[in-house]
C-alpha atoms as a PDB file:
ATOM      1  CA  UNK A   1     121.137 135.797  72.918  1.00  0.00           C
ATOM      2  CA  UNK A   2     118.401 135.839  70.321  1.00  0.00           C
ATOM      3  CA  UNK A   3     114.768 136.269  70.970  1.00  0.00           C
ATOM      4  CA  UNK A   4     111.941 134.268  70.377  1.00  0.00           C
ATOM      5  CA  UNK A   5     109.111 136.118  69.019  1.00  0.00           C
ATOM      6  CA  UNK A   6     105.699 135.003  68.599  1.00  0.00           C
ATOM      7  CA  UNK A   7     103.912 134.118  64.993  1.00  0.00           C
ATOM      8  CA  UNK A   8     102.147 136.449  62.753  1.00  0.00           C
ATOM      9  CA  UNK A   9      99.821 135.564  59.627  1.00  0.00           C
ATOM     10  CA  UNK A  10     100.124 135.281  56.503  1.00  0.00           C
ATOM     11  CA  UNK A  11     101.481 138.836  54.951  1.00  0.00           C
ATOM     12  CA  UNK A  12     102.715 140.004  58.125  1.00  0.00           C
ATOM     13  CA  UNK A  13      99.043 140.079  59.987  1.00  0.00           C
ATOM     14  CA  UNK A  14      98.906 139.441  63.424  1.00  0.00           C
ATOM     15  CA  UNK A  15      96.333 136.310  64.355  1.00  0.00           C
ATOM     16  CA  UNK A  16      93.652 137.504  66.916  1.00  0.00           C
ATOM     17  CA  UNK A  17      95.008 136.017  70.436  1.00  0.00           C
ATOM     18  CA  UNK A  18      93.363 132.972  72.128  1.00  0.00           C
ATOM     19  CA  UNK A  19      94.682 130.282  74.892  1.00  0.00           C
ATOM     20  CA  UNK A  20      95.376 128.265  72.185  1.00  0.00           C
ATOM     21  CA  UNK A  21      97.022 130.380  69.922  1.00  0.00           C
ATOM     22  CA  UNK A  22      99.003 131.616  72.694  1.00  0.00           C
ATOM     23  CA  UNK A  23      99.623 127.837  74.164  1.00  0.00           C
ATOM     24  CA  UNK A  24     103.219 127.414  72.370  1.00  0.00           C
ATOM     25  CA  UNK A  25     105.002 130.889  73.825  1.00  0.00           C
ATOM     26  CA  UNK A  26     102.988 130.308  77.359  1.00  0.00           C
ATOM     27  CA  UNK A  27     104.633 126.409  77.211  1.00  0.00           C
ATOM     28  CA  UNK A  28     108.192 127.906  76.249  1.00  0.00           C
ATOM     29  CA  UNK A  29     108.137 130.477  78.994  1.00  0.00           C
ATOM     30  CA  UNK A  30     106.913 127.791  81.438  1.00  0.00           C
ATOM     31  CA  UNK A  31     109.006 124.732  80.299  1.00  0.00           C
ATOM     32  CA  UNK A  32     112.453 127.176  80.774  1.00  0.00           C
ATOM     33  CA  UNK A  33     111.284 128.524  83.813  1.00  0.00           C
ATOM     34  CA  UNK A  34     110.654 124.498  86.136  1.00  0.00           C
ATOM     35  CA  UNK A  35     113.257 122.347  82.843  1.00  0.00           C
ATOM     36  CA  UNK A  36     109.919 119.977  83.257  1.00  0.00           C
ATOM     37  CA  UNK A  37     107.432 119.028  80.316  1.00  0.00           C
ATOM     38  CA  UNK A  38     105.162 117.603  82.687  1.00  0.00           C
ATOM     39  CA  UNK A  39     105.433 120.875  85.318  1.00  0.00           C
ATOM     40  CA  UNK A  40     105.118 123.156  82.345  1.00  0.00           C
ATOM     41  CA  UNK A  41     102.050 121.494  81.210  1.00  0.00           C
ATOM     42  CA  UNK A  42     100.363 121.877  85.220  1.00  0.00           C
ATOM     43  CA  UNK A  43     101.302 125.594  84.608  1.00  0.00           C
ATOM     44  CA  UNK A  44      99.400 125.572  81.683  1.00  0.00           C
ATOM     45  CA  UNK A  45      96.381 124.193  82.895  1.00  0.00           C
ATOM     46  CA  UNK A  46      95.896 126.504  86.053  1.00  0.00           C
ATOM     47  CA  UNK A  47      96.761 129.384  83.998  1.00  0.00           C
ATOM     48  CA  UNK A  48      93.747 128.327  81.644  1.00  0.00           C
ATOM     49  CA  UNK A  49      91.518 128.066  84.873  1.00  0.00           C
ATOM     50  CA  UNK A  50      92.468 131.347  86.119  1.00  0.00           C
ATOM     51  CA  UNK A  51      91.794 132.961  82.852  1.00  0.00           C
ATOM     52  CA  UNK A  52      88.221 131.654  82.773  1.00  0.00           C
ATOM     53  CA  UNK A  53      87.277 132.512  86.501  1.00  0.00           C
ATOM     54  CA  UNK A  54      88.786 135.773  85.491  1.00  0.00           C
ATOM     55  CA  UNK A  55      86.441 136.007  82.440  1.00  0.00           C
ATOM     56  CA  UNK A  56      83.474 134.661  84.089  1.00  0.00           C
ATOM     57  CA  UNK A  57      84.418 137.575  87.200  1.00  0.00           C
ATOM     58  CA  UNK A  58      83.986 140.287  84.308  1.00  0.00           C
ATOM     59  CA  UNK A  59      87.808 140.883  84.846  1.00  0.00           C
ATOM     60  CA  UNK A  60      88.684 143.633  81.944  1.00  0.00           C
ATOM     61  CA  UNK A  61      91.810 142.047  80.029  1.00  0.00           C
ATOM     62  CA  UNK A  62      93.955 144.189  77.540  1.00  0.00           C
ATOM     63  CA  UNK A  63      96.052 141.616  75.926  1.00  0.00           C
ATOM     64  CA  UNK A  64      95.740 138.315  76.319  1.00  0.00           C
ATOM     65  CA  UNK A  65      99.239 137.711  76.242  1.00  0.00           C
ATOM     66  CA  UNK A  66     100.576 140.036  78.345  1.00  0.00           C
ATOM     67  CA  UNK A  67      98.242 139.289  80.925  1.00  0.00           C
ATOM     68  CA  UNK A  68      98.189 134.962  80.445  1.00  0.00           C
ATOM     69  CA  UNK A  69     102.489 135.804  80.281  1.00  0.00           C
ATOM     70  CA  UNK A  70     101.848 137.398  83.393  1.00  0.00           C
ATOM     71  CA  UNK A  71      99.811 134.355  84.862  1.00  0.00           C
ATOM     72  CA  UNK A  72     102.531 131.661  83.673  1.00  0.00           C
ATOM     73  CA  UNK A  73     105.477 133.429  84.883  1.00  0.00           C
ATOM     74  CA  UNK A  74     104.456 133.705  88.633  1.00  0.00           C
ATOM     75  CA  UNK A  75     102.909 130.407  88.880  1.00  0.00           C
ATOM     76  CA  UNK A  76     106.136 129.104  87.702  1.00  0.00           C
ATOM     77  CA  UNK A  77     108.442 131.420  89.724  1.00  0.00           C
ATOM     78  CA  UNK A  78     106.260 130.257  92.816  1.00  0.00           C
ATOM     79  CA  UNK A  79     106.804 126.907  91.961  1.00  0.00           C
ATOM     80  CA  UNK A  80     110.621 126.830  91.512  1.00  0.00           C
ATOM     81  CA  UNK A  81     110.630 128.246  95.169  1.00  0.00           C
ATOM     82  CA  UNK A  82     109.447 125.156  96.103  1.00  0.00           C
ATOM     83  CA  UNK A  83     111.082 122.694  93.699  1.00  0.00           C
ATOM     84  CA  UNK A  84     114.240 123.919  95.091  1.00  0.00           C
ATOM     85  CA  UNK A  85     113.886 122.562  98.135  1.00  0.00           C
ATOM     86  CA  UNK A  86     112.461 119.105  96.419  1.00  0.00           C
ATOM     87  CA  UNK A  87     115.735 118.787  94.162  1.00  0.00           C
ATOM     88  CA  UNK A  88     117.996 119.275  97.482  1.00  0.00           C
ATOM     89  CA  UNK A  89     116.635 115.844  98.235  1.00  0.00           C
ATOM     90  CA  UNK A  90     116.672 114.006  95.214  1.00  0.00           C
ATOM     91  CA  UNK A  91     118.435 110.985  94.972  1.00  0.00           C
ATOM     92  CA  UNK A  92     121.383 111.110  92.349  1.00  0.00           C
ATOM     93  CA  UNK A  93     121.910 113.405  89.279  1.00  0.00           C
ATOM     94  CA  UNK A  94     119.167 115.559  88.398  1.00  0.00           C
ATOM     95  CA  UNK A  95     119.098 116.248  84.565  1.00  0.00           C
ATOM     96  CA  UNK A  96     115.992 118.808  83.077  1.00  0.00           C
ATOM     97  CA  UNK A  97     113.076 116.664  81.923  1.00  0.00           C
ATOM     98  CA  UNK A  98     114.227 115.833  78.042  1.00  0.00           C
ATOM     99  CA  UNK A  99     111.691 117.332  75.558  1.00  0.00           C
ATOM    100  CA  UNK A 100     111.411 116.285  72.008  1.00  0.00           C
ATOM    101  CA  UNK A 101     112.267 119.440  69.182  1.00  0.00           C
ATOM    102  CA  UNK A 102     112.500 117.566  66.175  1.00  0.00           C
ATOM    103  CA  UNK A 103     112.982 120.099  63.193  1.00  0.00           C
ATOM    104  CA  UNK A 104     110.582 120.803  60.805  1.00  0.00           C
ATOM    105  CA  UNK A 105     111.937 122.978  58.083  1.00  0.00           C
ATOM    106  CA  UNK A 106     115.408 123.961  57.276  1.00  0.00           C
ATOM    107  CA  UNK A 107     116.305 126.987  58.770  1.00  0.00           C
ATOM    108  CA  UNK A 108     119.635 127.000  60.795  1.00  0.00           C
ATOM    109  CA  UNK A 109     119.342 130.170  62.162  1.00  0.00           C
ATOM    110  CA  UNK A 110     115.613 129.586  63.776  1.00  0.00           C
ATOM    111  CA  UNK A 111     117.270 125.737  64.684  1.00  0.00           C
ATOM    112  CA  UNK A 112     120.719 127.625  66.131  1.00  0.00           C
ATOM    113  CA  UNK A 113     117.921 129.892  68.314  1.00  0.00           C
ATOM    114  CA  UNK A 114     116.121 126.823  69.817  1.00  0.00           C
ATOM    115  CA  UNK A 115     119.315 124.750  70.595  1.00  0.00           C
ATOM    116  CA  UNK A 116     120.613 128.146  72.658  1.00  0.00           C
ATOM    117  CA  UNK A 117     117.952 128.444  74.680  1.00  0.00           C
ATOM    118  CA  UNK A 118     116.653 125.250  75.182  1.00  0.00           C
ATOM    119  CA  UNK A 119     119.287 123.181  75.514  1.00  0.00           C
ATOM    120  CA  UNK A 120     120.555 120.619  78.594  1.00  0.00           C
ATOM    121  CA  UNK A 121     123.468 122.542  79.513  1.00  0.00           C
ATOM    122  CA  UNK A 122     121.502 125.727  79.217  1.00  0.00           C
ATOM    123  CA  UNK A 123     118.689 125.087  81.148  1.00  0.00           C
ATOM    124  CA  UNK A 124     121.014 123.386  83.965  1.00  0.00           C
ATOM    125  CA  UNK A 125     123.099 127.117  84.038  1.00  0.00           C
ATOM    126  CA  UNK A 126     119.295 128.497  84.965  1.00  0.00           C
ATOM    127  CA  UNK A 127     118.883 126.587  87.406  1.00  0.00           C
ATOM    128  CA  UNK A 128     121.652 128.674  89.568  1.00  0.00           C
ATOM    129  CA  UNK A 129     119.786 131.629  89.109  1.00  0.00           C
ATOM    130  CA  UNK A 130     117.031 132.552  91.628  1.00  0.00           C
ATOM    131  CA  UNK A 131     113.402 132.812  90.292  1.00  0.00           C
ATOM    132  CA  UNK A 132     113.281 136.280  89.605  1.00  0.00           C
ATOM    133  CA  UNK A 133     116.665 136.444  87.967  1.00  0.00           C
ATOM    134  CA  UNK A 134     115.622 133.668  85.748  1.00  0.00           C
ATOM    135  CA  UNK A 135     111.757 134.870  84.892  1.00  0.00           C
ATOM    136  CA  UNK A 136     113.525 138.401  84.417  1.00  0.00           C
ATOM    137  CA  UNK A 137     116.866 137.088  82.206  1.00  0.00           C
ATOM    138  CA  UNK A 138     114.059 134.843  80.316  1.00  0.00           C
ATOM    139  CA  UNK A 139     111.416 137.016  79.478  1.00  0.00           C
ATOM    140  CA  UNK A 140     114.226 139.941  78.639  1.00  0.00           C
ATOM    141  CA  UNK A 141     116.569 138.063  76.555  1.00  0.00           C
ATOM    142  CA  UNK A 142     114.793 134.985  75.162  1.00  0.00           C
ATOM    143  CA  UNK A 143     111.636 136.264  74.790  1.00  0.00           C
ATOM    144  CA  UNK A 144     112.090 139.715  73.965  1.00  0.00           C
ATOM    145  CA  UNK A 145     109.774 141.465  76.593  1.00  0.00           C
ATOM    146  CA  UNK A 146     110.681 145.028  77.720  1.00  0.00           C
ATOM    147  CA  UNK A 147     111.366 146.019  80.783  1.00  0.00           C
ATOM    148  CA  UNK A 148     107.978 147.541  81.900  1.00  0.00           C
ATOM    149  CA  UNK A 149     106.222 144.453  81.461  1.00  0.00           C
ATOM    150  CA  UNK A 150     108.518 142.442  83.366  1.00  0.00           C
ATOM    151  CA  UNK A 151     108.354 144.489  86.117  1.00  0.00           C
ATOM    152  CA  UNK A 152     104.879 144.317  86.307  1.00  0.00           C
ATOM    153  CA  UNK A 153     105.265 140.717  86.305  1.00  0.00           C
ATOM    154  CA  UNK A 154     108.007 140.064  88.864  1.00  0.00           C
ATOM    155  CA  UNK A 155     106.890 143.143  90.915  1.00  0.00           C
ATOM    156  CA  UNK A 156     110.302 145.081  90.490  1.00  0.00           C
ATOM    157  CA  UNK A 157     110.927 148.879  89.423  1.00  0.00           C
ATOM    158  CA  UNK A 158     112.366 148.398  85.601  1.00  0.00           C
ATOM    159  CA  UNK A 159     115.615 149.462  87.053  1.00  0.00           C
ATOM    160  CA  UNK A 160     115.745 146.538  89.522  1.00  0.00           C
ATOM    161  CA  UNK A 161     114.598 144.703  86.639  1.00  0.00           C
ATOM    162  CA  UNK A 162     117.523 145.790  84.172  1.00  0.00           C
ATOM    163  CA  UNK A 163     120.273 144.868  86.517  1.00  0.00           C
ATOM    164  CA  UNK A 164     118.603 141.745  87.591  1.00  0.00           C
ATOM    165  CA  UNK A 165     119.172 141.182  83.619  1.00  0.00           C
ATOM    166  CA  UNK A 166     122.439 142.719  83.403  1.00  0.00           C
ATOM    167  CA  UNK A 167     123.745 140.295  86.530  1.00  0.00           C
ATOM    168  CA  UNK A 168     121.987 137.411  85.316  1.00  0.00           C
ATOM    169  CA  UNK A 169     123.030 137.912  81.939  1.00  0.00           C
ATOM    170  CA  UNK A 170     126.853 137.717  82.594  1.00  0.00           C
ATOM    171  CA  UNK A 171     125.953 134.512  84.870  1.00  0.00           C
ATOM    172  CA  UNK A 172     124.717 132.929  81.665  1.00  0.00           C
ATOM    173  CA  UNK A 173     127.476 134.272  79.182  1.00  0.00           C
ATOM    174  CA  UNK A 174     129.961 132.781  81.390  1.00  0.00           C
ATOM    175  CA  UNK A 175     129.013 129.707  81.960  1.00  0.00           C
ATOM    176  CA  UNK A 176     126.657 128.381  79.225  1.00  0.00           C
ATOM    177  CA  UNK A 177     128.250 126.310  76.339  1.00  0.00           C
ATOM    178  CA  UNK A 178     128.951 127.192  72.728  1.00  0.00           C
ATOM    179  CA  UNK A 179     127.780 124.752  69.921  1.00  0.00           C
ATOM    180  CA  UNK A 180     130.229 125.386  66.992  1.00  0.00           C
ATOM    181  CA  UNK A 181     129.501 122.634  64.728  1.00  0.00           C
ATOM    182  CA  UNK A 182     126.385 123.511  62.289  1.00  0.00           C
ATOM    183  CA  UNK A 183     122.915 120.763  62.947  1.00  0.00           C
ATOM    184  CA  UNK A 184     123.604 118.863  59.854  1.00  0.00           C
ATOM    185  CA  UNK A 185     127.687 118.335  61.584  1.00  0.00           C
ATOM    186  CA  UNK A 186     126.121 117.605  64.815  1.00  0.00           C
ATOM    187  CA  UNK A 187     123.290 115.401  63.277  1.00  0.00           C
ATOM    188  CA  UNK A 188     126.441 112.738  61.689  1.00  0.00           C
ATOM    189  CA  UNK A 189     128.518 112.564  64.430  1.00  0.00           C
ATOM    190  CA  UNK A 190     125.451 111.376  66.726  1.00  0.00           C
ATOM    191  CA  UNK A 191     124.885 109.155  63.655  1.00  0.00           C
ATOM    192  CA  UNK A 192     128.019 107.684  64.032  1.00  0.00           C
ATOM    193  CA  UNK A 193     127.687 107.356  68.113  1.00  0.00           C
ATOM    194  CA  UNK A 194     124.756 105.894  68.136  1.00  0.00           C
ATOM    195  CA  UNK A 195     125.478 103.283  65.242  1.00  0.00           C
ATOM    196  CA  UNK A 196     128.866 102.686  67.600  1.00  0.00           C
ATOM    197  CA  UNK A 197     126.662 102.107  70.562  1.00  0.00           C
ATOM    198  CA  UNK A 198     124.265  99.935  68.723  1.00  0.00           C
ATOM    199  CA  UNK A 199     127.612  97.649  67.261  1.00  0.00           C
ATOM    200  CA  UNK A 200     129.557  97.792  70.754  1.00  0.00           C
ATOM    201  CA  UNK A 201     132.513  99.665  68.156  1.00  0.00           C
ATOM    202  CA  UNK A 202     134.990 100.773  70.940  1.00  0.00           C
ATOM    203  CA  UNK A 203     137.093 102.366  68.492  1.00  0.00           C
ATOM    204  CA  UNK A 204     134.053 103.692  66.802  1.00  0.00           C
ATOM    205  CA  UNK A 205     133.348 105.505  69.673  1.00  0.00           C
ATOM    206  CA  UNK A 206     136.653 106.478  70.868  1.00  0.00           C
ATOM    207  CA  UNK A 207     136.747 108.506  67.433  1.00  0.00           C
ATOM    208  CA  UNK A 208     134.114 110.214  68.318  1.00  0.00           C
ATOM    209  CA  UNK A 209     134.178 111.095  71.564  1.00  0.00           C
ATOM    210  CA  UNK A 210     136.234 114.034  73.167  1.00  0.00           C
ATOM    211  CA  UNK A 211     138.901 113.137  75.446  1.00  0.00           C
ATOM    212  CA  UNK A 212     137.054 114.513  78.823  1.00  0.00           C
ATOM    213  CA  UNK A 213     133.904 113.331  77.844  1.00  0.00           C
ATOM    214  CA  UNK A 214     131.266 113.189  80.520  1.00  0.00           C
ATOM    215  CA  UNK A 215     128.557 110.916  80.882  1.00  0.00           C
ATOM    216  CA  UNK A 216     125.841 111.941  83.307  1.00  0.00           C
ATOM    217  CA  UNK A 217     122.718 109.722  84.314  1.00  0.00           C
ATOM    218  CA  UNK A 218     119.346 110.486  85.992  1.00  0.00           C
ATOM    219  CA  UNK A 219     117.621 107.784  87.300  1.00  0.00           C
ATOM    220  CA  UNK A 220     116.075 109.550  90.416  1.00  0.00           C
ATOM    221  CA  UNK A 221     116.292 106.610  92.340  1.00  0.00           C
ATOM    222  CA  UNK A 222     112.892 104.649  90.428  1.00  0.00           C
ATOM    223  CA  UNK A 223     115.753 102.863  87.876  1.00  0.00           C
ATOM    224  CA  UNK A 224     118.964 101.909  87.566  1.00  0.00           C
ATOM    225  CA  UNK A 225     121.355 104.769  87.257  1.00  0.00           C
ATOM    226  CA  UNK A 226     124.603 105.885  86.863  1.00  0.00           C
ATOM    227  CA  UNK A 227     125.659 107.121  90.854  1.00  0.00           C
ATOM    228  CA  UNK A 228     128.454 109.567  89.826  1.00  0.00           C
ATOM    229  CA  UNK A 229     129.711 111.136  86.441  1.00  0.00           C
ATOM    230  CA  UNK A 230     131.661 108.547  84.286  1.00  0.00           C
ATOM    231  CA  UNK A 231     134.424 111.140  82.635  1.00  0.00           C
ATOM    232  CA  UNK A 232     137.119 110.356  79.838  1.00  0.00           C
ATOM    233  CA  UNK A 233     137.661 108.531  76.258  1.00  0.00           C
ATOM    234  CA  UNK A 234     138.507 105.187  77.617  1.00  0.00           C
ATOM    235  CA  UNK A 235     135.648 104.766  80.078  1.00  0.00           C
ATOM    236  CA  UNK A 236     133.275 106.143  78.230  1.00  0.00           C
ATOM    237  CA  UNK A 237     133.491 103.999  75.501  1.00  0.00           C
ATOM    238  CA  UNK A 238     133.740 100.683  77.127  1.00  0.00           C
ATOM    239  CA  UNK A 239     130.356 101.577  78.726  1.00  0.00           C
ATOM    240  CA  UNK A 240     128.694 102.370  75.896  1.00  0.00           C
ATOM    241  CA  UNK A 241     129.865  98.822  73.626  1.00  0.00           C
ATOM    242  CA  UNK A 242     128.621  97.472  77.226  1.00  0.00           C
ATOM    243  CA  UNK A 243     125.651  99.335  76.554  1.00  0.00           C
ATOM    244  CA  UNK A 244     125.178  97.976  73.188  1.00  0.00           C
ATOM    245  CA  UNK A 245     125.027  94.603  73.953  1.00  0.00           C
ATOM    246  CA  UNK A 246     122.979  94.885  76.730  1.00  0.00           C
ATOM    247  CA  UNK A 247     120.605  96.242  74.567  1.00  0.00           C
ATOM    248  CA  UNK A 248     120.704  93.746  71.788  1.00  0.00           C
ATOM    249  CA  UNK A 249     120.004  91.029  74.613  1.00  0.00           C
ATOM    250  CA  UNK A 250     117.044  93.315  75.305  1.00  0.00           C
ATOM    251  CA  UNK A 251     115.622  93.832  72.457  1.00  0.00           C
ATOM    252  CA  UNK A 252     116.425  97.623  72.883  1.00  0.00           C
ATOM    253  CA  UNK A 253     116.257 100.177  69.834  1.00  0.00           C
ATOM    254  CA  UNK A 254     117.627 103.582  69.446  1.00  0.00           C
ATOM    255  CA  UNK A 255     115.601 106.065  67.917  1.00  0.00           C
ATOM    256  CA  UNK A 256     116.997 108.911  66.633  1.00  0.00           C
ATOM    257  CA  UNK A 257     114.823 112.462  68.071  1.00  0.00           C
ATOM    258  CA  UNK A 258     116.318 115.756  68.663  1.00  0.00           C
ATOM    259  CA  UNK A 259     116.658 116.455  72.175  1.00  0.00           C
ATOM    260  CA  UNK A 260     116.216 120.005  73.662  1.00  0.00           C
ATOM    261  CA  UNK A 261     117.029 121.481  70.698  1.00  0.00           C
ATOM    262  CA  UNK A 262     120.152 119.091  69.722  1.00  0.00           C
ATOM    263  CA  UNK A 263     121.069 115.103  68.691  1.00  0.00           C
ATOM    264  CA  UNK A 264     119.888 112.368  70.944  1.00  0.00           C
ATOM    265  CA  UNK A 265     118.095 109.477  70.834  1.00  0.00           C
ATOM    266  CA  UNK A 266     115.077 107.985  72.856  1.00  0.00           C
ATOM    267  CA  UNK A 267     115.743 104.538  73.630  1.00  0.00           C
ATOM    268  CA  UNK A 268     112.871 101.779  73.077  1.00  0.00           C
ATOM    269  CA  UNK A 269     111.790  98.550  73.832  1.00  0.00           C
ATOM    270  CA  UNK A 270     110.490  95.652  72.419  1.00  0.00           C
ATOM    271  CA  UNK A 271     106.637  96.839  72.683  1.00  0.00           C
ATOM    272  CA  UNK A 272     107.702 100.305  71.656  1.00  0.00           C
ATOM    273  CA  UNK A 273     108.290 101.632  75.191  1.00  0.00           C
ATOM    274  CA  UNK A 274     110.064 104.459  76.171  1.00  0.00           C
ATOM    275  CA  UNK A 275     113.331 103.000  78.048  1.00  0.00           C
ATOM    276  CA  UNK A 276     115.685 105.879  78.751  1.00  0.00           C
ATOM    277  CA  UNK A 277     116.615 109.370  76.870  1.00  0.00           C
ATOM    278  CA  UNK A 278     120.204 110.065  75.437  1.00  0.00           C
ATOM    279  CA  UNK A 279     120.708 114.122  74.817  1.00  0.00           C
ATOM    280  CA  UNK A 280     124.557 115.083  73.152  1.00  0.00           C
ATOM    281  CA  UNK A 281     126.499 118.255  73.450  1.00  0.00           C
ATOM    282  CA  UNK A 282     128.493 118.322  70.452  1.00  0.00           C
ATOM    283  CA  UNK A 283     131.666 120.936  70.151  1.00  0.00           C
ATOM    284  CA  UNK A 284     134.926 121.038  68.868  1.00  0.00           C
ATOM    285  CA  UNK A 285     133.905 118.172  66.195  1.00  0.00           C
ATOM    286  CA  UNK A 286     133.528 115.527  69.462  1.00  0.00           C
ATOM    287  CA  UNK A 287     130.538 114.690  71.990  1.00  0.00           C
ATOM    288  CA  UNK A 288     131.368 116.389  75.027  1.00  0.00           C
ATOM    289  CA  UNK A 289     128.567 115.069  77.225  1.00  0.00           C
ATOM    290  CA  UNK A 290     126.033 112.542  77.326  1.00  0.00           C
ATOM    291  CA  UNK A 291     122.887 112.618  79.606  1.00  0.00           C
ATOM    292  CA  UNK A 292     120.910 109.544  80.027  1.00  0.00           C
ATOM    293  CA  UNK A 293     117.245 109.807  82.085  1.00  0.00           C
ATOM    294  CA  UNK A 294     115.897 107.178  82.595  1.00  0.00           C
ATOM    295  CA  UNK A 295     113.555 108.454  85.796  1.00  0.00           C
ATOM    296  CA  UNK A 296     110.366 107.155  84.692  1.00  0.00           C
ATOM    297  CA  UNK A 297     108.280 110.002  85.791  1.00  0.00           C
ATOM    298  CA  UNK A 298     110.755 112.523  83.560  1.00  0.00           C
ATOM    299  CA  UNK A 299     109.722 109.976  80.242  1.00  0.00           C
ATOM    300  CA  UNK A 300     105.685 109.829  80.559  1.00  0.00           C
ATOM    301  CA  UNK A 301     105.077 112.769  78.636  1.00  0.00           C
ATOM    302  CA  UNK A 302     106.978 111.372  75.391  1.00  0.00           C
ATOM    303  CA  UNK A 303     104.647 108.097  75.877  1.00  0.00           C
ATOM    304  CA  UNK A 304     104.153 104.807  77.465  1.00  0.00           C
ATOM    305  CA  UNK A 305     107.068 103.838  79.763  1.00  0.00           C
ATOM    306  CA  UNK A 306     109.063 100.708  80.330  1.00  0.00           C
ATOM    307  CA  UNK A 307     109.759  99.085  83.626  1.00  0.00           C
ATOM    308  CA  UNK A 308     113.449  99.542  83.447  1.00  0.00           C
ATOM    309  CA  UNK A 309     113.706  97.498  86.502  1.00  0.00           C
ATOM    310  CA  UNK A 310     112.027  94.654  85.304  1.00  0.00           C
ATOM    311  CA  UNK A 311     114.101  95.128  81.929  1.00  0.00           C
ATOM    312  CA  UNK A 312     117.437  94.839  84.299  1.00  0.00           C
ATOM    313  CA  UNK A 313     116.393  91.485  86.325  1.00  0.00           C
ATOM    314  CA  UNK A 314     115.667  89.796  83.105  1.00  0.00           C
ATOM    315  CA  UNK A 315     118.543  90.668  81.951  1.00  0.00           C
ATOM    316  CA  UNK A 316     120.483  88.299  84.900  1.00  0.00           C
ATOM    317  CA  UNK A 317     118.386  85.865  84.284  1.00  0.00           C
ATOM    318  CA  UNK A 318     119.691  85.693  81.183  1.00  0.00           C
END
């Protein structure tokens, strides 16, 4: 896997470190660690207060970003410990919190590098590692930190640390998805499934969509959700032309947002409300999966939210 290295200036000069300047790698490293926008951003913050009391204690700090790397990766490794046991209890599918990574500039390799590591499917492979194994395989592999400073971090000699890496690394290989098809591929056919969804085109979809599709929904019991995966062609796309036309009695709107790195779509209302969010793996020329949240406390980050609820009853009223 590539890694994600952090900017330099203009002619190859290295910008002097601050929180801020630092903020997008300490938000990566935290967001892969918990697959939460919101969770990442609580990291954030108590890292920043624990950097000033630090300061204001006359603490003596080297670099910045090993040591506020340092800071993000425990906090989140000590909260996954107890997130664990909070997702044993959820109610239905539990899909990472969606985060927005629309493009800017052209360059597929820097775009292939995001979509591997940040991905749905990716980030739901992490979450069979344990804490260490994934603060270790992350910092290692995606970010490109050696082996002394992770075992600083995670309290491990660096030869715990390298087969820690080495165990979670074939964990990952084997089980994480390939995307084949180039963004601009992937970026038409979720043209064409989303225009199908928005027409309630059976046949459009059914061209589009793999035979074992899968269709996965996370409503964690606070809206409507799917209860169990919805698999195959014929399904699949007979509840998405339902899904069309509920939405065009709604008032619904799809727009189009890169999703974790690949096509999806956040779904709006009528006062420009965040309904649901649709994330698409795309291989093999086909979407493979679909994963709809529509959990209203996985959507506040992206902006206001819609009672999806409310949005149902009316609905049957008609």
């Amino acid at each position: 896997m590539s890694t994600i290295h952090g900017r330099e200036g203009a002619c190859g000069v290295k910008t002097p470190e601050t929180f801020e300047s630092l903020r997008p790698l300490l938000f990566a490293i935290a967001y892969r660690m918990l697959a939460s926008a919101s969770e990442a951003e609580d990291i954030l913050q108590e890292a920043y207060l624990r950097y000033r009391r630090a300061l204001a204690a006359g603490t003596e700090i080297g670099s910045l970003k090993a040591y506020l790397s340092a800071v993000v990766t425990r906090l989140a490794m000590d909260h996954l410990r107890s997130a664990r046991a909070r997702r044993e209890e959820y109610v239905g599918i539990w899909i990472p919190e969606p985060l927005l990574t629309d493009r800017h500039g052209d360059d597929p390799a820097a775009q292939a590098e995001l979509a591997e590591s940040v991905s749905m499917a990716f980030l739901l492979v992490l979450e069979r590692l344990s804490p260490v194994e994934r603060a270790v395989f992350l910092l290692h592999d995606v970010f490109g930190y050696g082996f002394a400073e992770i075992a600083a971090i995670v309290a491990k000699s660096e030869a715990a640390c390298r087969q820690v890496a080495s165990r979670a690394r074939r964990r990952v290989r084997a089980e994480a998805p390939r995307f084949d098809a180039s963004p601009a591929q992937r970026d038409r056919l979720a043209e064409r499934f989303f225009a199908a969804v928005t027409a309630g085109d059976v046949d459009g979809l059914i061209e589009v969509l793999a035979e074992d599709v899968a269709v996965y929904g996370d409503g964690g019991g606070k809206a409507p959700q799917w209860k169990a995966p919805i698999v195959g062609t014929d399904r699949v796309s007979r509840l998405f032309a339902g899904l069309g036309q509920q939405m065009r009695e709604l008032r619904l709107r799809f727009e189009r947002r890169e999703v974790n790195g690949l096509p999806g779509a956040v779904v709006r209302d009528a006062e420009d409300r965040v309904v649901s969010v649709f994330a698409l793996d795309i291989a093999g020329g086909r979407v493979r999966t679909v994963r709809g949240i529509i959990n209203p406390d996985k959507l506040r980050h992206i902006g206001r939210v819609a009672d999806a609820r409310a949005l149902a009853a009316q609905r049957r009223r008609g």
